[in-house]
C-alpha atoms as a PDB file:
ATOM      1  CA  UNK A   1     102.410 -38.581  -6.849  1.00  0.00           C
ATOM      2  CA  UNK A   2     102.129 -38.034 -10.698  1.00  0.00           C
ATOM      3  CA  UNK A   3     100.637 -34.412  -9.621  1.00  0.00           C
ATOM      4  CA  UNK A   4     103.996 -33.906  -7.715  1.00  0.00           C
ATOM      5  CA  UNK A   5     105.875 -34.659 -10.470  1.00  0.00           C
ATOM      6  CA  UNK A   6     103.788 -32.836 -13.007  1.00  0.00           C
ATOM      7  CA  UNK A   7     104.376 -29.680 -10.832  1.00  0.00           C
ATOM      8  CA  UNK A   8     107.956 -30.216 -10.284  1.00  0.00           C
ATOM      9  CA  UNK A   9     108.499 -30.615 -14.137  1.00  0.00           C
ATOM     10  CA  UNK A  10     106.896 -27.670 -14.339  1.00  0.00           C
ATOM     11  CA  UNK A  11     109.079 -25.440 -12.122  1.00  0.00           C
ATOM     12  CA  UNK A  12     112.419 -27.418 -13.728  1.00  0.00           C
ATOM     13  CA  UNK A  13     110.629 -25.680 -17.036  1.00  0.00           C
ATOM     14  CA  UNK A  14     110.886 -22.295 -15.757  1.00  0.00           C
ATOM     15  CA  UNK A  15     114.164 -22.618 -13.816  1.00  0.00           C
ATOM     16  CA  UNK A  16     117.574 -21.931 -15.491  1.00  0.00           C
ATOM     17  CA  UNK A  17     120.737 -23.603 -13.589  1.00  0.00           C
ATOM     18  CA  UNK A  18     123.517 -20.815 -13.201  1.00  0.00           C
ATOM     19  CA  UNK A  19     126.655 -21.276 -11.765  1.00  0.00           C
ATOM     20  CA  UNK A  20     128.302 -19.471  -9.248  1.00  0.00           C
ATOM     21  CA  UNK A  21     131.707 -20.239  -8.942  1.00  0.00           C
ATOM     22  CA  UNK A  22     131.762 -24.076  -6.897  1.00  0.00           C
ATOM     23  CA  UNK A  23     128.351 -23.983  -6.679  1.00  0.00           C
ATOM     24  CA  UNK A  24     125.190 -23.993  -8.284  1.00  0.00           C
ATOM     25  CA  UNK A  25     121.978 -22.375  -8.278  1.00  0.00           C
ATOM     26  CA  UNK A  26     118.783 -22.286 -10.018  1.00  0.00           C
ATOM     27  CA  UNK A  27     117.324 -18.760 -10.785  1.00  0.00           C
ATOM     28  CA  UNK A  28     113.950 -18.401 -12.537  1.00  0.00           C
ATOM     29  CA  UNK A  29     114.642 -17.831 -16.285  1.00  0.00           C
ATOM     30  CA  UNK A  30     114.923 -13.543 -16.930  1.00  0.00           C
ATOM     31  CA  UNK A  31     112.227 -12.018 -19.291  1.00  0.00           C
ATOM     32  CA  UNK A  32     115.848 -11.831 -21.524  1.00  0.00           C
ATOM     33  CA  UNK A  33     115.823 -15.688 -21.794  1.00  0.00           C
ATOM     34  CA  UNK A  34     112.184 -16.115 -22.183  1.00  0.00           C
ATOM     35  CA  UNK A  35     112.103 -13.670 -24.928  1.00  0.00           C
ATOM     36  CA  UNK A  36     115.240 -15.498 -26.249  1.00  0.00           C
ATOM     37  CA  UNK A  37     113.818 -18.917 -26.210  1.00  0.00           C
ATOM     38  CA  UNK A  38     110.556 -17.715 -27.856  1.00  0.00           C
ATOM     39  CA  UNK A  39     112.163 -15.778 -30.625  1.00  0.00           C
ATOM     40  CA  UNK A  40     114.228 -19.112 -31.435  1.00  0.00           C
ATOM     41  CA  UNK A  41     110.811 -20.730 -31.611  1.00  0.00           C
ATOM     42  CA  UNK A  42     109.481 -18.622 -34.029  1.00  0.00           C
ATOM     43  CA  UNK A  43     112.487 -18.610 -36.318  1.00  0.00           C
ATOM     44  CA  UNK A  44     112.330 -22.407 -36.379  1.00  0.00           C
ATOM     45  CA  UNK A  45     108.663 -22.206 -37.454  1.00  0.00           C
ATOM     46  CA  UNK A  46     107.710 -23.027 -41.001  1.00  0.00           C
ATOM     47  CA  UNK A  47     105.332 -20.255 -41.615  1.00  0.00           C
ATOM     48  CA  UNK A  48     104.967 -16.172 -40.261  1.00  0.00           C
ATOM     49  CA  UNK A  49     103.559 -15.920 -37.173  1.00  0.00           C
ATOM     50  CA  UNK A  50     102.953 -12.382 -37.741  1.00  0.00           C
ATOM     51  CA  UNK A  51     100.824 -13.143 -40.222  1.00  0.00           C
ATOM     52  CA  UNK A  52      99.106 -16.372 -38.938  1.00  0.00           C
ATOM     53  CA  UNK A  53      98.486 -13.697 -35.648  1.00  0.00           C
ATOM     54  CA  UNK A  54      96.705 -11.239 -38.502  1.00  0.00           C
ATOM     55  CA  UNK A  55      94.501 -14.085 -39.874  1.00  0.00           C
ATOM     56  CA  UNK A  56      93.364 -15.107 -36.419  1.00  0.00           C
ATOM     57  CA  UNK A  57      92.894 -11.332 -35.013  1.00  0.00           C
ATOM     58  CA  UNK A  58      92.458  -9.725 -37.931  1.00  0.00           C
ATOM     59  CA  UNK A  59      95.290  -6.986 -38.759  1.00  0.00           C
ATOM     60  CA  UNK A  60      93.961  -3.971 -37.257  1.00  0.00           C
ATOM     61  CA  UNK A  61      93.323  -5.749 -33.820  1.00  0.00           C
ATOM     62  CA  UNK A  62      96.439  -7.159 -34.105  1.00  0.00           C
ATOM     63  CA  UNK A  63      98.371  -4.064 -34.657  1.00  0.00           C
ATOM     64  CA  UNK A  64      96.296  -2.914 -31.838  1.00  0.00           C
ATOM     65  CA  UNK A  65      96.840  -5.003 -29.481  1.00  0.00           C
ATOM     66  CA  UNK A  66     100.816  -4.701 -29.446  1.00  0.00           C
ATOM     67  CA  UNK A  67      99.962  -0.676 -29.447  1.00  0.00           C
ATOM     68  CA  UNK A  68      98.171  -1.466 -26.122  1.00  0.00           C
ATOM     69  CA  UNK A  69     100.799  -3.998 -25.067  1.00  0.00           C
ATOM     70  CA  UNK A  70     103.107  -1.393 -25.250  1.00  0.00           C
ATOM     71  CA  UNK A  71     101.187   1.032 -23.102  1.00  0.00           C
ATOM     72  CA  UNK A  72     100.197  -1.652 -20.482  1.00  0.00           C
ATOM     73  CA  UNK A  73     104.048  -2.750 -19.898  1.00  0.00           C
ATOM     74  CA  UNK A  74     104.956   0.997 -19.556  1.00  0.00           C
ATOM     75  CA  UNK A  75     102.297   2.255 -16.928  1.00  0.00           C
ATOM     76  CA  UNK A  76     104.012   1.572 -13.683  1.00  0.00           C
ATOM     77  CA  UNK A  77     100.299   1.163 -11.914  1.00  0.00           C
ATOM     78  CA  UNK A  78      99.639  -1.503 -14.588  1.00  0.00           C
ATOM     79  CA  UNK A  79     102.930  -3.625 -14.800  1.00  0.00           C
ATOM     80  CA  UNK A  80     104.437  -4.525 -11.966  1.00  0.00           C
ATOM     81  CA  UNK A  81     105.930  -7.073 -13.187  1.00  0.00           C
ATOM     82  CA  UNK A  82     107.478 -10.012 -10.767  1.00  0.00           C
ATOM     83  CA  UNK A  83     107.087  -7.753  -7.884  1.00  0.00           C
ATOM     84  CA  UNK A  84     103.849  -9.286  -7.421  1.00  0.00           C
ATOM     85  CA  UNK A  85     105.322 -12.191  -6.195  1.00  0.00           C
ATOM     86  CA  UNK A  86     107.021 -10.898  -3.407  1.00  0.00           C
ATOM     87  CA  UNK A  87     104.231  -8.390  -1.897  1.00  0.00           C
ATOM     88  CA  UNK A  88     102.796  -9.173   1.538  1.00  0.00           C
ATOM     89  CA  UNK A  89      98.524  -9.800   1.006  1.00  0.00           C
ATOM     90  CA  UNK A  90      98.353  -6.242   2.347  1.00  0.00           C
ATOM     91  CA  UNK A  91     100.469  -5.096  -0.640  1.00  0.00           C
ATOM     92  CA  UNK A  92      98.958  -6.880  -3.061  1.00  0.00           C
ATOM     93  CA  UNK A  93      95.368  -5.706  -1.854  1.00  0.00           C
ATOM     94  CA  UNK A  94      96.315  -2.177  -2.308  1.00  0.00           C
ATOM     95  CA  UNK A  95      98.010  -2.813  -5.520  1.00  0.00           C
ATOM     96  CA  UNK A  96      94.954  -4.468  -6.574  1.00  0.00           C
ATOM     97  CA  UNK A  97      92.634  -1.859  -5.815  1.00  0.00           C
ATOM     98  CA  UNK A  98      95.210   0.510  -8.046  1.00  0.00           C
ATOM     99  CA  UNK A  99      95.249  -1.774 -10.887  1.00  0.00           C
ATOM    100  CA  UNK A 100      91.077  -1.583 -10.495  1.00  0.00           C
ATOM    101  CA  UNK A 101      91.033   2.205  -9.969  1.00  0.00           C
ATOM    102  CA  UNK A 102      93.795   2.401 -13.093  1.00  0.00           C
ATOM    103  CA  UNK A 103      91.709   0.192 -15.463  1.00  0.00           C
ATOM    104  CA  UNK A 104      88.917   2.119 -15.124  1.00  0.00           C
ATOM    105  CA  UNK A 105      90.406   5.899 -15.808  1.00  0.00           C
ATOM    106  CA  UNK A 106      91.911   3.673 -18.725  1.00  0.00           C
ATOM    107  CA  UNK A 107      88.208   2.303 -20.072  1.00  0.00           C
ATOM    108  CA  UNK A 108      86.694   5.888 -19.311  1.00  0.00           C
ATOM    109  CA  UNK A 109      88.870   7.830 -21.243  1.00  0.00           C
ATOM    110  CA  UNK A 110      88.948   4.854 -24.092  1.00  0.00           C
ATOM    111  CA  UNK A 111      85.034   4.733 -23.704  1.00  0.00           C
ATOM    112  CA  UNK A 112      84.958   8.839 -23.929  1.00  0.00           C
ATOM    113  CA  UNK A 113      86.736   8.551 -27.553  1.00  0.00           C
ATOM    114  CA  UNK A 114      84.696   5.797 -28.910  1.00  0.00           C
ATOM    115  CA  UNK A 115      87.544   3.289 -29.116  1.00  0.00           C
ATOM    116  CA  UNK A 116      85.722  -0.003 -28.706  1.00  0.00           C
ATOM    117  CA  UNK A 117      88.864  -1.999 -30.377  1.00  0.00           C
ATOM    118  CA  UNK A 118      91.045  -0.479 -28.486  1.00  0.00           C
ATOM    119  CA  UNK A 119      89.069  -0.989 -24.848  1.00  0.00           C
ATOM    120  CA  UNK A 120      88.367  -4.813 -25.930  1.00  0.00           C
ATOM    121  CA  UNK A 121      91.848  -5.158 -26.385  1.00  0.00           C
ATOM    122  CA  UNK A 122      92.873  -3.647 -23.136  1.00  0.00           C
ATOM    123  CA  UNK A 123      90.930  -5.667 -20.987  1.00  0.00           C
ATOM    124  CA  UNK A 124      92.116  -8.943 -22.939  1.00  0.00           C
ATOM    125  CA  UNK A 125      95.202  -8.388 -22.543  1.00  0.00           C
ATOM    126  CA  UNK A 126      95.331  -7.301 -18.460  1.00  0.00           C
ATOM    127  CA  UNK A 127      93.420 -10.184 -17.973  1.00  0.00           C
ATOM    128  CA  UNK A 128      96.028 -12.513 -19.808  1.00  0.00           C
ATOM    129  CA  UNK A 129      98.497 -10.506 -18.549  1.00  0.00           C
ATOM    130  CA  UNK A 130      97.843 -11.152 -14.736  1.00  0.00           C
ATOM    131  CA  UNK A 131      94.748 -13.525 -14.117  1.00  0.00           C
ATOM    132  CA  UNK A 132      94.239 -12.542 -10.904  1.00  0.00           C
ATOM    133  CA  UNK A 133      93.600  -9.186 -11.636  1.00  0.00           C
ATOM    134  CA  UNK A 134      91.027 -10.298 -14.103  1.00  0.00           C
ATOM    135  CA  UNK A 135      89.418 -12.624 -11.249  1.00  0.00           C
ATOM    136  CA  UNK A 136      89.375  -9.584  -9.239  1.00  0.00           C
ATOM    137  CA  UNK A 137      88.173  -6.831 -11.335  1.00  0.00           C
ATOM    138  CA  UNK A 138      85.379  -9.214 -12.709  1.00  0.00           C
ATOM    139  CA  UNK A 139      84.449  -9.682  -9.340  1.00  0.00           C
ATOM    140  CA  UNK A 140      84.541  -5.932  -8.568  1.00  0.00           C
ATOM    141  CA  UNK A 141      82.680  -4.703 -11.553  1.00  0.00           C
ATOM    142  CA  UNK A 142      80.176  -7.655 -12.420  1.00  0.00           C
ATOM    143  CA  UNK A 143      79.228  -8.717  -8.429  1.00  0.00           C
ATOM    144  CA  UNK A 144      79.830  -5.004  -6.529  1.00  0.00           C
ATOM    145  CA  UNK A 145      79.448  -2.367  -8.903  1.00  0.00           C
ATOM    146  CA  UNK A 146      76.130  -4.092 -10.908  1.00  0.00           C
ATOM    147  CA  UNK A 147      74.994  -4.547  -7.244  1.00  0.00           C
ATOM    148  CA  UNK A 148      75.064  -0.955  -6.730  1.00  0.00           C
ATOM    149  CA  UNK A 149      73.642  -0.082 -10.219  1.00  0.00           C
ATOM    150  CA  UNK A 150      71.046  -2.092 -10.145  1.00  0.00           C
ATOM    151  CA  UNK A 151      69.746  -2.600  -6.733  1.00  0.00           C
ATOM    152  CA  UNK A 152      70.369   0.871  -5.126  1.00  0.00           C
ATOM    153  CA  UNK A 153      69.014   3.454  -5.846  1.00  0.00           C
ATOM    154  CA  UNK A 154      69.103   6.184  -8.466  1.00  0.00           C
ATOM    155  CA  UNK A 155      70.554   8.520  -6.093  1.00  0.00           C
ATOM    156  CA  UNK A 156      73.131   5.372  -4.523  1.00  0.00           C
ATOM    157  CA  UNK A 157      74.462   5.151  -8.389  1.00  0.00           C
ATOM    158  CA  UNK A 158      75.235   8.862  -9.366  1.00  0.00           C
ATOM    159  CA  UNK A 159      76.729   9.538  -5.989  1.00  0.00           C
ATOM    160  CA  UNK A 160      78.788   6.248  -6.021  1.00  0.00           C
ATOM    161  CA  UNK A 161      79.432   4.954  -9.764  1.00  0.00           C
ATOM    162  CA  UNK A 162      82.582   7.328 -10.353  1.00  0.00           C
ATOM    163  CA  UNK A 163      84.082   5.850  -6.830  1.00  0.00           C
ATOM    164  CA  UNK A 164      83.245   2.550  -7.759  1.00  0.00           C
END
């Protein structure tokens, strides 16, 4: 029972009661109110997050990271946003395997410039971002791809590895 409740407190967390003329309905809280609620939060606070976020990160991941935060809520393969939620598991397969196939043009081209901050922060933040994609992608690069590298053989990897 105390699971039950934990859950349902939950939910009642991310639900905002609206009303609709006589009645009323609860609609899950808009990006708008989240982003309200957490800028209130960090105007009550007692020191700069900004800079408390540069003293854990370091400034230059930091600054980073928001450049790649940026990028990752603007690709339309990468953010989908709370569309997820409402795909059939056929849908969410194939947008799955885009995210994967995505990600990795994304690494490549970050991996052909050298960018090594810039490709640890991508992957942190797609994996906060959506944790099943991380789940998925781990599973896709560290069980099937390794597979491939490392127990086919040479000619298995060069004609595969850029499908992969």
């Amino acid at each position: 029972m105390d699971n039950v409740l934990r859950r349902v407190s939950a939910l009642t967390r991310h639900l905002e009661i609206v009303s609709h003329g006589n009645s009323v309905a609860p609609v899950l809280c808009s990006a708008d109110i989240t982003s309200s609620l957490l800028s209130a939060a960090r105007d009550r606070c007692s020191f700069n997050a900004r800079d408390l976020t540069y003293l854990l990160d370091g400034e230059d991941y930091a600054k980073t990271k928001a450049e790649v935060a940026v990028f990752i809520e603007q690709d339309p393969v990468l953010n989908d946003g709370l569309a997820k939620y409402d795909y059939t598991r056929a849908e969410a397969r194939e947008k799955t395997f885009a995210k994967i196939r995505r990600a990795n043009d994304v690494l490549r081209e970050l991996d052909a410039k050298g960018d090594a901050m810039r490709r640890r922060a991508f992957i942190e933040l797609m994996v906060a971002a959506d944790k099943s994609f991380g789940m998925r992608y781990g599973v896709h690069m560290t069980l099937f791809a390794e597979a491939v590298k490392n127990q086919g053989t040479d000619e298995q990897w060069q004609r595969w590895r850029d499908d992969i």
